[in-house]
C-alpha atoms as a PDB file:
ATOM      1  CA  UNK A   1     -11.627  17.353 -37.924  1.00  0.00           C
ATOM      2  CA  UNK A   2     -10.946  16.055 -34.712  1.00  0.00           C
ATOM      3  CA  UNK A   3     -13.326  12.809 -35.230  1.00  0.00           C
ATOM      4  CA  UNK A   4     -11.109  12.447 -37.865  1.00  0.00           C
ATOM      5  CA  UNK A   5      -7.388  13.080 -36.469  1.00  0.00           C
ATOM      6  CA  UNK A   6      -8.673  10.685 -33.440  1.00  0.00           C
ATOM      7  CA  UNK A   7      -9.207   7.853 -35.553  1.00  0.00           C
ATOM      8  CA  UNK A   8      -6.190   7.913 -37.894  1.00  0.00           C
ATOM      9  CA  UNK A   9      -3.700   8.808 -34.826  1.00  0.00           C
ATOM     10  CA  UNK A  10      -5.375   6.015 -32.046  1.00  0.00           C
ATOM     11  CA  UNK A  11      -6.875   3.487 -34.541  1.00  0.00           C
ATOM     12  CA  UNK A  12     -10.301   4.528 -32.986  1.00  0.00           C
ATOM     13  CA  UNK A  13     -13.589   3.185 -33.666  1.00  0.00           C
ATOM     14  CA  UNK A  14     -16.612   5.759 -34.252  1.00  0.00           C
ATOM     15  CA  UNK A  15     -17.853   4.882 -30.816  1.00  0.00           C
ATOM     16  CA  UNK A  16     -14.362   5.286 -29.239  1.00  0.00           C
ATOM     17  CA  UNK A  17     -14.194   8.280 -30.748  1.00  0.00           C
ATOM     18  CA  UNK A  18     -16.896   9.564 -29.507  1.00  0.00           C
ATOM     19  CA  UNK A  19     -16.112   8.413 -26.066  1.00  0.00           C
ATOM     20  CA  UNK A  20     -12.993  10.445 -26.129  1.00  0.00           C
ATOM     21  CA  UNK A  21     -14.526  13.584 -26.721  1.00  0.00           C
ATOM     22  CA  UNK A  22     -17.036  13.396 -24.090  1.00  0.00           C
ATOM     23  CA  UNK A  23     -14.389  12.283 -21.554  1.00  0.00           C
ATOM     24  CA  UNK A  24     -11.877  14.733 -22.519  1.00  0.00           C
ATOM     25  CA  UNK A  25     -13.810  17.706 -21.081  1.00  0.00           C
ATOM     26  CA  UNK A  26     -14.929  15.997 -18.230  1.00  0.00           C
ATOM     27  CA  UNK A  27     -11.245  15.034 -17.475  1.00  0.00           C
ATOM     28  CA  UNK A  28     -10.296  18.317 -17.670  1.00  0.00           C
ATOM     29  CA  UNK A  29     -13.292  19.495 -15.087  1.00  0.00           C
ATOM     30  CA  UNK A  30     -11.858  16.977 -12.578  1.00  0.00           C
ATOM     31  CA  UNK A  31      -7.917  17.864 -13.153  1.00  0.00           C
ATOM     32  CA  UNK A  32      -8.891  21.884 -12.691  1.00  0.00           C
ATOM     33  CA  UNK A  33     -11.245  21.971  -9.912  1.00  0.00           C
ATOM     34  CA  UNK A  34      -9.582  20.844  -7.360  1.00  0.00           C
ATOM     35  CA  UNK A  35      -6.559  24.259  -7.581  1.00  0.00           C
ATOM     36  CA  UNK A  36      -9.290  26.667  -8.507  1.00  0.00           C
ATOM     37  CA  UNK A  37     -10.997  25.526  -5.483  1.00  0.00           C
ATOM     38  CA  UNK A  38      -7.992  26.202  -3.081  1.00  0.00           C
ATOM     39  CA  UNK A  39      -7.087  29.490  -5.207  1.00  0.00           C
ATOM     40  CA  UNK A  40     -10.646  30.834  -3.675  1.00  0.00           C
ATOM     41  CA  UNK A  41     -10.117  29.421  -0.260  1.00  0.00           C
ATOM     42  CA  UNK A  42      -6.975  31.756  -0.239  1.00  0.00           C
ATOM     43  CA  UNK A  43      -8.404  35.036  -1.368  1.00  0.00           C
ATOM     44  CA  UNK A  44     -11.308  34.952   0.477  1.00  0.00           C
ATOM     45  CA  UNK A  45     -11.783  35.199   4.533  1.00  0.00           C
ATOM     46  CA  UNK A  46      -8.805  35.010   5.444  1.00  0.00           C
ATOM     47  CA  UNK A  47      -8.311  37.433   8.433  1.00  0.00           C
ATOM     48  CA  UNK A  48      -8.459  36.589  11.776  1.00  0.00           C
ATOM     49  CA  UNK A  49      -9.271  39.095  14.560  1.00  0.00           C
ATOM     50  CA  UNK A  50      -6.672  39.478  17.312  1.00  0.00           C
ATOM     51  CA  UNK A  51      -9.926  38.681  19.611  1.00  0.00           C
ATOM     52  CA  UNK A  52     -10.206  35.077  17.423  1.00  0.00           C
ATOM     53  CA  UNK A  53      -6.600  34.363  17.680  1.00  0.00           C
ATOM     54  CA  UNK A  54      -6.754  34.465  21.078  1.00  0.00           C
ATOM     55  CA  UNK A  55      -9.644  32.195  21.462  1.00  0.00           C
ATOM     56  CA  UNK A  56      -7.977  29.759  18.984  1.00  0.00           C
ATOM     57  CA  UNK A  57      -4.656  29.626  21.366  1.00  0.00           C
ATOM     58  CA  UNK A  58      -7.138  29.011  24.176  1.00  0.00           C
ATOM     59  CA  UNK A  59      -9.510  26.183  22.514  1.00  0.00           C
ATOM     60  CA  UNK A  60      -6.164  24.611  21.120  1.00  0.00           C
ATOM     61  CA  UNK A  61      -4.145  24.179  25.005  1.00  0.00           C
ATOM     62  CA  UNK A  62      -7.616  22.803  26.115  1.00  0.00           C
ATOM     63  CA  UNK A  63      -7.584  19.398  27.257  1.00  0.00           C
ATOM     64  CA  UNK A  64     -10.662  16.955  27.280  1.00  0.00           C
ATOM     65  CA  UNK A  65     -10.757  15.309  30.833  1.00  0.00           C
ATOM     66  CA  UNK A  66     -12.934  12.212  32.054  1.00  0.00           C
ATOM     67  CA  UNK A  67     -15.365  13.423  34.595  1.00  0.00           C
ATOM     68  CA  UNK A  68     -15.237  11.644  38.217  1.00  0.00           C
ATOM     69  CA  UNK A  69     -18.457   9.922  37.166  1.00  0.00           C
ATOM     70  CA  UNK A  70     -16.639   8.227  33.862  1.00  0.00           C
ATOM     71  CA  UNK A  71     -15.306   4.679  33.922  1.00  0.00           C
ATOM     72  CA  UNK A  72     -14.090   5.035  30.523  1.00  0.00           C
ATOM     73  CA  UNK A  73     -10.234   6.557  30.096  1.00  0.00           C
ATOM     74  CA  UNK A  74     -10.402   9.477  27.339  1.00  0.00           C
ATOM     75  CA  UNK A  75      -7.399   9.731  25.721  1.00  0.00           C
ATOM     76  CA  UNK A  76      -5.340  13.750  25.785  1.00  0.00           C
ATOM     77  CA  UNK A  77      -5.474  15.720  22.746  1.00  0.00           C
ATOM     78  CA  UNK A  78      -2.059  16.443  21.780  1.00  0.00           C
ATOM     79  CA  UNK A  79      -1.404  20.031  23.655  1.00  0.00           C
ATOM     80  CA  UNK A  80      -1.252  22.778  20.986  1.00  0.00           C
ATOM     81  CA  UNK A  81      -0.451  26.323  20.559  1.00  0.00           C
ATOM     82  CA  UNK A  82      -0.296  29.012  18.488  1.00  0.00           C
ATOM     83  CA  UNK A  83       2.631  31.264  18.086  1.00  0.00           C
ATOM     84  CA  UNK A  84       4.665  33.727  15.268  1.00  0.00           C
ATOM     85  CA  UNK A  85       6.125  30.349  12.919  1.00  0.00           C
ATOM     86  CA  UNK A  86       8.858  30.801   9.440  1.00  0.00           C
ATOM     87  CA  UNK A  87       7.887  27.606   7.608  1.00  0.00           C
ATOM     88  CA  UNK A  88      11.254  27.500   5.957  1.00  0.00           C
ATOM     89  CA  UNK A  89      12.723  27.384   9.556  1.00  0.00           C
ATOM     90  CA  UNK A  90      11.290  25.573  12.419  1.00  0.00           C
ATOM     91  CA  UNK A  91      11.785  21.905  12.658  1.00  0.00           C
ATOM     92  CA  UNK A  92       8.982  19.011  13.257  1.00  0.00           C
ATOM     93  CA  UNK A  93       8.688  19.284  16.573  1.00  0.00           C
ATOM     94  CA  UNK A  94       7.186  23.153  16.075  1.00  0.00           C
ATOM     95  CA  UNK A  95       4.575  22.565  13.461  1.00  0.00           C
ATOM     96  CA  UNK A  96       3.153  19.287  15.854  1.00  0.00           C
ATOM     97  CA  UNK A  97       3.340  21.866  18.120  1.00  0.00           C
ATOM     98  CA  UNK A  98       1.348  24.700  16.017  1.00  0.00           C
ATOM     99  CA  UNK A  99      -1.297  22.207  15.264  1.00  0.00           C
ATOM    100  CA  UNK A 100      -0.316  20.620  11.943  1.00  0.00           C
ATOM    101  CA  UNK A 101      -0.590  17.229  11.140  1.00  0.00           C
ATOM    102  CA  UNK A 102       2.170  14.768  11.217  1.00  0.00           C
ATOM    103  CA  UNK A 103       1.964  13.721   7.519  1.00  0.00           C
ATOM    104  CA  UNK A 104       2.006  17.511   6.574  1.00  0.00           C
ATOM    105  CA  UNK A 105       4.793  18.311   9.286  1.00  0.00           C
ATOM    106  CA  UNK A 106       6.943  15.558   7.266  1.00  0.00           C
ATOM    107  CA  UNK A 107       5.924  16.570   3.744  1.00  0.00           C
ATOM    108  CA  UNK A 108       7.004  20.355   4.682  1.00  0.00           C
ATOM    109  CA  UNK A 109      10.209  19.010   5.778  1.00  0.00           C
ATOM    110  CA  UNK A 110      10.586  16.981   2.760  1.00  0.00           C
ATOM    111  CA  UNK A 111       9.941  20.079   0.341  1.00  0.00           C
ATOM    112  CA  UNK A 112      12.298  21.834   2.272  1.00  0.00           C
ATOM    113  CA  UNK A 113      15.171  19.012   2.065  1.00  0.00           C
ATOM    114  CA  UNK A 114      14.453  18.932  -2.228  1.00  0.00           C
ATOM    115  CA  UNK A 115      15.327  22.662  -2.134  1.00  0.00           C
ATOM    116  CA  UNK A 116      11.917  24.225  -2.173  1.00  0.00           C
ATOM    117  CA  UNK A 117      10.798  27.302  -0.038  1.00  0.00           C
ATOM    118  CA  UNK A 118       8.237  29.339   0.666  1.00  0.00           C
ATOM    119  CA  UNK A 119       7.972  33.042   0.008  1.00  0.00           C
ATOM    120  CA  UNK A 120       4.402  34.133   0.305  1.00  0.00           C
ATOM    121  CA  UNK A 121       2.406  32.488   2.807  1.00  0.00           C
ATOM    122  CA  UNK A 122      -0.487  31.034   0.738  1.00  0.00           C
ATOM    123  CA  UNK A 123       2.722  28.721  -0.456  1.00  0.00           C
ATOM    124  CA  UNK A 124       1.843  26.726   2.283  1.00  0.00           C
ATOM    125  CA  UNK A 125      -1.957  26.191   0.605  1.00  0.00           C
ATOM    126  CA  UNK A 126       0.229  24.080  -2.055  1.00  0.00           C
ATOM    127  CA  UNK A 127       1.328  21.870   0.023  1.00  0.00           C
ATOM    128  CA  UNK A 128      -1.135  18.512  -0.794  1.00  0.00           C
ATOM    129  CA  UNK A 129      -3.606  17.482   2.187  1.00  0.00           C
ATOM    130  CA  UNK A 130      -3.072  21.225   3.727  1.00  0.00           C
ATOM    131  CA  UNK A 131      -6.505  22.170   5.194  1.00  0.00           C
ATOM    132  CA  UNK A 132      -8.324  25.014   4.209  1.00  0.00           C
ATOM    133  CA  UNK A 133      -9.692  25.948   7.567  1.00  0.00           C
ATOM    134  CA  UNK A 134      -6.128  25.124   9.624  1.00  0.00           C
ATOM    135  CA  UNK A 135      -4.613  27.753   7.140  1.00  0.00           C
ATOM    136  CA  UNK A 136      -7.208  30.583   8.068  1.00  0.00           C
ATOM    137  CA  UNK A 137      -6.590  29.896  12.068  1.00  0.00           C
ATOM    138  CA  UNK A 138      -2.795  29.949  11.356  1.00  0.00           C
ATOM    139  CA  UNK A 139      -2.942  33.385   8.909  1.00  0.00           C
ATOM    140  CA  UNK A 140      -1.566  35.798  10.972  1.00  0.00           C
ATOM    141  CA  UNK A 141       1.036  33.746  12.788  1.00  0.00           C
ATOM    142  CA  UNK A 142       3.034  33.035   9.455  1.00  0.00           C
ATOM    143  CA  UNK A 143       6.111  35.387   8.941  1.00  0.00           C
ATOM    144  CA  UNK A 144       6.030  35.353   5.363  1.00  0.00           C
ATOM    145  CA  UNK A 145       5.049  38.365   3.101  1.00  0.00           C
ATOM    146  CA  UNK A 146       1.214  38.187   2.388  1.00  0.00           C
ATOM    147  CA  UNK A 147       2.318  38.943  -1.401  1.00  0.00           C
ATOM    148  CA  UNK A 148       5.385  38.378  -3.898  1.00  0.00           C
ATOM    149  CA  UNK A 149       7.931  41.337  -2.808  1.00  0.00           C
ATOM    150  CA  UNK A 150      10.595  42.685  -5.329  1.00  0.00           C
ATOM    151  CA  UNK A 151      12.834  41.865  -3.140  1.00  0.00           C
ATOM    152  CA  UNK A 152      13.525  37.899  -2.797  1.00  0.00           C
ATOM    153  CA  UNK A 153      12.532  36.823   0.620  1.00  0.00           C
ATOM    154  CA  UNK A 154      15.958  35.300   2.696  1.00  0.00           C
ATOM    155  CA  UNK A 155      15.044  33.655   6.046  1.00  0.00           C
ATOM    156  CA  UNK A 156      16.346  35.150   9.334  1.00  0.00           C
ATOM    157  CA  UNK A 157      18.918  32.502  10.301  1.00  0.00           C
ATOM    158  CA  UNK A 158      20.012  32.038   6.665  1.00  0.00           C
ATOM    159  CA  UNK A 159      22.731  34.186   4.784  1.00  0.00           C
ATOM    160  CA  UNK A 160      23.230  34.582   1.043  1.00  0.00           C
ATOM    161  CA  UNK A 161      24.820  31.156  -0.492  1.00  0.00           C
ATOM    162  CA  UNK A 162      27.671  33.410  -1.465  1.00  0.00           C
ATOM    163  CA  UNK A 163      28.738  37.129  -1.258  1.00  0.00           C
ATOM    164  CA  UNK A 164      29.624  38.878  -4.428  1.00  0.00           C
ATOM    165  CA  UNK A 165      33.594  39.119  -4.696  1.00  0.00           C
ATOM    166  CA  UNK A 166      36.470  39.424  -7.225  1.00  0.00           C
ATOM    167  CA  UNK A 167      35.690  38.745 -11.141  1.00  0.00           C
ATOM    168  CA  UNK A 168      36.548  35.317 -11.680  1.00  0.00           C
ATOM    169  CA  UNK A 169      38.578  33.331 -14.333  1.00  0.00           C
ATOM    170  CA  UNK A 170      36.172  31.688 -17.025  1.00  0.00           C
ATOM    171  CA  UNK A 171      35.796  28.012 -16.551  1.00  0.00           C
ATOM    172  CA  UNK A 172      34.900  25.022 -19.011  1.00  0.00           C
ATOM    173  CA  UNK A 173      30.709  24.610 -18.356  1.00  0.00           C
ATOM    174  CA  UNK A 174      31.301  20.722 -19.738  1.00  0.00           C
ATOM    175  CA  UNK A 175      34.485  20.290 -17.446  1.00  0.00           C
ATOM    176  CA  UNK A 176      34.038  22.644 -14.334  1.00  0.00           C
ATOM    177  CA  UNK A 177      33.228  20.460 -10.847  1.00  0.00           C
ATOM    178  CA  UNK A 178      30.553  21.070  -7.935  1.00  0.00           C
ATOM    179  CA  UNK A 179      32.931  23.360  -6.160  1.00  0.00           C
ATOM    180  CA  UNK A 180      33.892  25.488  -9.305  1.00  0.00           C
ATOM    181  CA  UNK A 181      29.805  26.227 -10.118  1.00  0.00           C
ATOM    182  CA  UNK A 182      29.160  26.609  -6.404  1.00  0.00           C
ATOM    183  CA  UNK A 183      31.822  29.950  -6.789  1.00  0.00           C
ATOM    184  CA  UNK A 184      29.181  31.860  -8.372  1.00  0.00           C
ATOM    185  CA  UNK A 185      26.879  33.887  -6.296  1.00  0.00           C
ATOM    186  CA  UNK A 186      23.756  32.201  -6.362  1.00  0.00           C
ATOM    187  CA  UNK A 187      24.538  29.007  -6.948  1.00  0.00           C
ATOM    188  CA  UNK A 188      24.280  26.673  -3.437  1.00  0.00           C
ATOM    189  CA  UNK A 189      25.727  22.986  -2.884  1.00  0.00           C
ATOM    190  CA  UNK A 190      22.474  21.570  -4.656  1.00  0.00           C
ATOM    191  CA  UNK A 191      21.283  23.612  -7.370  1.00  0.00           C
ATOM    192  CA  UNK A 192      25.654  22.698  -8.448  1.00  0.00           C
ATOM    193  CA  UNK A 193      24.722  19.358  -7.800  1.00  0.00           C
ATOM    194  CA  UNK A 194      21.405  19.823 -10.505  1.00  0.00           C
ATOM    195  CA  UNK A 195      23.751  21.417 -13.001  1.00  0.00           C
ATOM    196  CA  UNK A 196      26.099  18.605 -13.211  1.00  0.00           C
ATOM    197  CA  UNK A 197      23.323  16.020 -12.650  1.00  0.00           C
ATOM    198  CA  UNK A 198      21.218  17.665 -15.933  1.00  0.00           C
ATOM    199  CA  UNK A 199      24.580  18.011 -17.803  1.00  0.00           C
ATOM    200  CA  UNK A 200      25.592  14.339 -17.853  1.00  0.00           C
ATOM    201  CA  UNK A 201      21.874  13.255 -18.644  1.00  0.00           C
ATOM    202  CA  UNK A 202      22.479  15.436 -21.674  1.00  0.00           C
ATOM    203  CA  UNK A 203      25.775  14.404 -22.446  1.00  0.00           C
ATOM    204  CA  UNK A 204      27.048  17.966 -22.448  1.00  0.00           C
ATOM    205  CA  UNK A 205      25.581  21.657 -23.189  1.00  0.00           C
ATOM    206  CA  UNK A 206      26.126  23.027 -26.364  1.00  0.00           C
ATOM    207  CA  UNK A 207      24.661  26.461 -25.123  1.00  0.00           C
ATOM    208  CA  UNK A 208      24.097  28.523 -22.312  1.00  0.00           C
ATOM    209  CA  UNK A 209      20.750  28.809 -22.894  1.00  0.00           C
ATOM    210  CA  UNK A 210      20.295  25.396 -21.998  1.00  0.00           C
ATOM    211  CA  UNK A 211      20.803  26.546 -18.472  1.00  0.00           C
ATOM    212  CA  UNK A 212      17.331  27.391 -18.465  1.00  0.00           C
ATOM    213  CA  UNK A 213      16.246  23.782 -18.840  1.00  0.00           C
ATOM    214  CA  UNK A 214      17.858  23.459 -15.008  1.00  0.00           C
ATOM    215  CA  UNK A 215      15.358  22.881 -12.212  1.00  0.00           C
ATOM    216  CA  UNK A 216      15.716  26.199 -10.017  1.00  0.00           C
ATOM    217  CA  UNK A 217      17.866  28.243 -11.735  1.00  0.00           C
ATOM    218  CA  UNK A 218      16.622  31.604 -12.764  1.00  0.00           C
ATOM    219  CA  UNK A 219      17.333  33.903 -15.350  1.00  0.00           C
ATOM    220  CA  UNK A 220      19.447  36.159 -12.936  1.00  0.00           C
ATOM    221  CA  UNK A 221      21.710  33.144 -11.826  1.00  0.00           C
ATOM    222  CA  UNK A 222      21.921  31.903 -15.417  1.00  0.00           C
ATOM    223  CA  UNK A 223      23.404  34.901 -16.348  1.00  0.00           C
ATOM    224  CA  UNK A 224      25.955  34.997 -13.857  1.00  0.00           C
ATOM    225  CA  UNK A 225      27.469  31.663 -14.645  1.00  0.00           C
ATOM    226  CA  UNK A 226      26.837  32.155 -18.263  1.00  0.00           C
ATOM    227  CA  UNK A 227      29.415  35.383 -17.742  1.00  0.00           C
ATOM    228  CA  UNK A 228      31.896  33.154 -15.763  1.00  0.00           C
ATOM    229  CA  UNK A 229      31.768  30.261 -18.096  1.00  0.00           C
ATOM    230  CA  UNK A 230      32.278  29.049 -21.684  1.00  0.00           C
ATOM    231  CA  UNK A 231      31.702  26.255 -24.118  1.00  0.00           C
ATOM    232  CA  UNK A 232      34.694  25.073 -26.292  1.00  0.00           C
ATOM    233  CA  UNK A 233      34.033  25.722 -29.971  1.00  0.00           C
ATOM    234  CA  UNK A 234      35.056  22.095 -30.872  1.00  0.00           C
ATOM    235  CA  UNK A 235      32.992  20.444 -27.765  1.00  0.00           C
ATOM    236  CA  UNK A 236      31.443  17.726 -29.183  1.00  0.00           C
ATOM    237  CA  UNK A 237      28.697  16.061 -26.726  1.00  0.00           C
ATOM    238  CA  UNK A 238      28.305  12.677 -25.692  1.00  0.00           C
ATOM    239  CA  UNK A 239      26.069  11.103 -28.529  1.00  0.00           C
ATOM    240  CA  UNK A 240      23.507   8.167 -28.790  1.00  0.00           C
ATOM    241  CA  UNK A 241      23.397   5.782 -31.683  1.00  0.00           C
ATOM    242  CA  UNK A 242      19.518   6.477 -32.690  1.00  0.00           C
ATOM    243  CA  UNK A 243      19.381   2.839 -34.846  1.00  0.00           C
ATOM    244  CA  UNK A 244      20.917   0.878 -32.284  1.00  0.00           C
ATOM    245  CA  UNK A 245      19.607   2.583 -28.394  1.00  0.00           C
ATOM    246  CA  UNK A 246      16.736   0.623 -26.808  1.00  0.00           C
ATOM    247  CA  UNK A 247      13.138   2.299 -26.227  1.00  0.00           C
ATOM    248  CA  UNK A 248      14.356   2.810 -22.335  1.00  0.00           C
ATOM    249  CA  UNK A 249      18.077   4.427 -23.503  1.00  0.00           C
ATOM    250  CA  UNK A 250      16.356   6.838 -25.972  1.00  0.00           C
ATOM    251  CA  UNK A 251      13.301   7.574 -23.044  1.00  0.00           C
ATOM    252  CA  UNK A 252      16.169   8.515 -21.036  1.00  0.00           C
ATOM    253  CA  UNK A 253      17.499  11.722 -22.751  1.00  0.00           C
ATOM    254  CA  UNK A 254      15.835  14.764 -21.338  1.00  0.00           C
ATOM    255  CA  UNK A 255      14.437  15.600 -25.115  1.00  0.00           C
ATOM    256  CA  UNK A 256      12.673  12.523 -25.550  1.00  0.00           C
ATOM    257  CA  UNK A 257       9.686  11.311 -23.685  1.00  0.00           C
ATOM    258  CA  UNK A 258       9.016   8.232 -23.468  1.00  0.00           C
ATOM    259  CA  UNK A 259       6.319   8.088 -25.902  1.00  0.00           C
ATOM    260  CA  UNK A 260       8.621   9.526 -28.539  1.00  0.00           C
ATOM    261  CA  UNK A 261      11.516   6.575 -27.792  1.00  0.00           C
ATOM    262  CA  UNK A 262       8.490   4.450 -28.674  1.00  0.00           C
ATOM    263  CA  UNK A 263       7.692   5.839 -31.985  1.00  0.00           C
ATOM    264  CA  UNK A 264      11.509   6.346 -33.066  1.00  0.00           C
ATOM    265  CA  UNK A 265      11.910   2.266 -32.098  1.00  0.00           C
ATOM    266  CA  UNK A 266       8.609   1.977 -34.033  1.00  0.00           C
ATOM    267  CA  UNK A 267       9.379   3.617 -37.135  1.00  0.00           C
ATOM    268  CA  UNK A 268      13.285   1.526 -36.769  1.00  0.00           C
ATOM    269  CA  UNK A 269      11.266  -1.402 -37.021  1.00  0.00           C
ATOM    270  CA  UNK A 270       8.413  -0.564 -40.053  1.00  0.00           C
ATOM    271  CA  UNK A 271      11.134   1.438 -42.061  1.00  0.00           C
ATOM    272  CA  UNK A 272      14.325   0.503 -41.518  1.00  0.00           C
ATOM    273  CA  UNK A 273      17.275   1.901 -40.361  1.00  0.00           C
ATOM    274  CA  UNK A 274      17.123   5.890 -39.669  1.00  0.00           C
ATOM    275  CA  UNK A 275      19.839   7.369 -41.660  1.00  0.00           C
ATOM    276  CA  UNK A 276      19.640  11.153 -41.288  1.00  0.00           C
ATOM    277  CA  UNK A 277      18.117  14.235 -39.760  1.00  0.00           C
ATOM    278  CA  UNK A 278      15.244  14.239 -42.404  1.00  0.00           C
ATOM    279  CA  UNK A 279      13.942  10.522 -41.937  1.00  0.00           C
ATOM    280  CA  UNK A 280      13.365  11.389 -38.121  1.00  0.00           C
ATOM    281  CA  UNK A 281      10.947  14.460 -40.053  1.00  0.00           C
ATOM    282  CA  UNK A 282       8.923  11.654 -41.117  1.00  0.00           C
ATOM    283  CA  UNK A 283       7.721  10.339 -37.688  1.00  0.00           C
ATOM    284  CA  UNK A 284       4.945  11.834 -36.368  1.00  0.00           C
ATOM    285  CA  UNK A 285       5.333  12.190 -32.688  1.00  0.00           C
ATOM    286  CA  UNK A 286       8.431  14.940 -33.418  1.00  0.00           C
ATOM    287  CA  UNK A 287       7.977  18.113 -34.286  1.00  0.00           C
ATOM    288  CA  UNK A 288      10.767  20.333 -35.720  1.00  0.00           C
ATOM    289  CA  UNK A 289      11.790  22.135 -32.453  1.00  0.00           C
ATOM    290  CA  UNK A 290      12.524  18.379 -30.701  1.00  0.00           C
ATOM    291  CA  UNK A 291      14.477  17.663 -33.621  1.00  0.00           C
ATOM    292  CA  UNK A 292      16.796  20.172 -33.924  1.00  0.00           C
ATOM    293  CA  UNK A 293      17.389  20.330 -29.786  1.00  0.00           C
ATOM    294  CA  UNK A 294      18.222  16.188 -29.866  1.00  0.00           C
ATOM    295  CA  UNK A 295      20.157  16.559 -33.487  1.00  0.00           C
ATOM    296  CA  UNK A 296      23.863  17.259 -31.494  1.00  0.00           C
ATOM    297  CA  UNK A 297      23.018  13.881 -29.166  1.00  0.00           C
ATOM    298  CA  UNK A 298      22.603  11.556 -31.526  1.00  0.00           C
ATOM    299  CA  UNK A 299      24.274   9.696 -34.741  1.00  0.00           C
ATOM    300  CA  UNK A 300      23.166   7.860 -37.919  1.00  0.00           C
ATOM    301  CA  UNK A 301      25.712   5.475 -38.187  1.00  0.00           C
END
């Protein structure tokens, strides 16, 4: 069956076919091994002994000198040390100091400048080019929990992006501003930024559950500004022409990959112009959910 679906989807020959399925696995080997390797690096041997940690802070302030004898000039190792670190915290000039190395310093910093943080401390084992045996020396000196808390970890220097206070007046989702989203507890000067950002690739939400679909926001913060927000009954969203948009206008809408703008331009082009709901059933490459999320974006005409 899947010889079959292969060669009727791709155009495949017998021998590409085959191909395919033999690399397929293999791909999937290569893709997976690399996280389930880290994933056991964390779990396993990953205490240090107090006696070790002091050794480590000793080997790491050591300093290889030219003897008397030496013409040659040996170059210092950086001067390192080890000492209690919060990743979300401390600035460049600490993790140099800790040990790390300067591409990972930077990508932390990075992370931390998109928004991201870390709660547990194996979060920093995600963090690409992160070595294995750095992380076990450093253990005991992160001040992170060793496992998710039900509590949500808030750094020391850092206070809640805003206290509770009075009920507020219900605001337009489609019309409200950075500073009217960034009124509800939970909601910080970028993850407002996100929610307008997502809501003008959209072209407008026609439900709060799209909310979801917003990079960061969780189900508890969703709720909240679902509660202090509405959607006008007779909003109607910004809307793309689907027989007239480009391949790269349709590729931009959240809903449509880029593969998908390809086969809508495709089918434009083998059958015509698209004239409802049901001809965009025919193509292959959408399946029912896609079509009824993208049906209040676009128009037939």
């Amino acid at each position: 069956m899947i010889h079959r679906w292969l060669k009727k989807f791709f155009g495949f020959s017998r021998s590409q076919v085959n191909a395919c399925i033999v690399l397929l696995p293999l791909m999937a080997i290569i893709i997976f091994s690399e996280p389930l390797y880290h994933q056991w690096t964390v779990r396993y041997g990953i205490h240090v002994p107090p006696e070790q940690q002091k050794l480590d802070s000793m080997i790491t302030e050591w300093r290889h000198e030219p003897t008397e004898n030496s013409s040659a000039v040996i170059p210092a190792k950086r001067a390192t040390s080890l000492f209690p670190f919060d990743p979300n915290i401390i600035g460049e000039d600490k993790f140099m100091l800790l040990g790390f190395h300067e591409k990972i310093a930077r990508r932390i910093i990075h992370y931390r400048d998109k928004g991201g943080r870390f709660r547990i401390k194996s979060d920093l084992m995600k963090m690409y080019g992160m070595d294995s045996s750095f992380y076990k020396r450093i253990f005991s000196y992160i001040q992170l929990p060793d496992a998710v808390s039900k509590q949500p970890y808030v750094a020391e220097n850092k206070t809640p992006e805003r206290e509770p206070g009075k009920a507020l007046l219900k605001f337009d989702l489609n019309m409200a501003d950075t500073a009217q989203l960034k009124k509800i507890y939970g909601i910080g000067e970028k993850r407002a930024l996100r929610i307008v950002a997502y809501r003008e690739k959209l072209g407008g939400f026609v439900t709060m559950e799209q909310l979801y679909e917003v990079y960061t926001l969780d189900s508890t913060v969703v709720e909240k500004l679902a509660k202090a927000s509405f959607i006008e009954q007779t909003f109607n969203p910004q809307k793309i022409n689907i027989n007239n948009a480009s391949e790269q206008e349709l590729a931009t809408h959240p809903y449509l990959r880029k593969f998908v703008a390809k086969a809508i331009v495709a089918y434009r082009f083998q059958h015509g112009k698209i004239k409802d709901v049901e001809d965009l059933g025919k193509i292959q490459t959408l399946d029912p959910k896609t079509i009824q999320k993208i049906k209040p974006y676009f128009n037939f005409d």
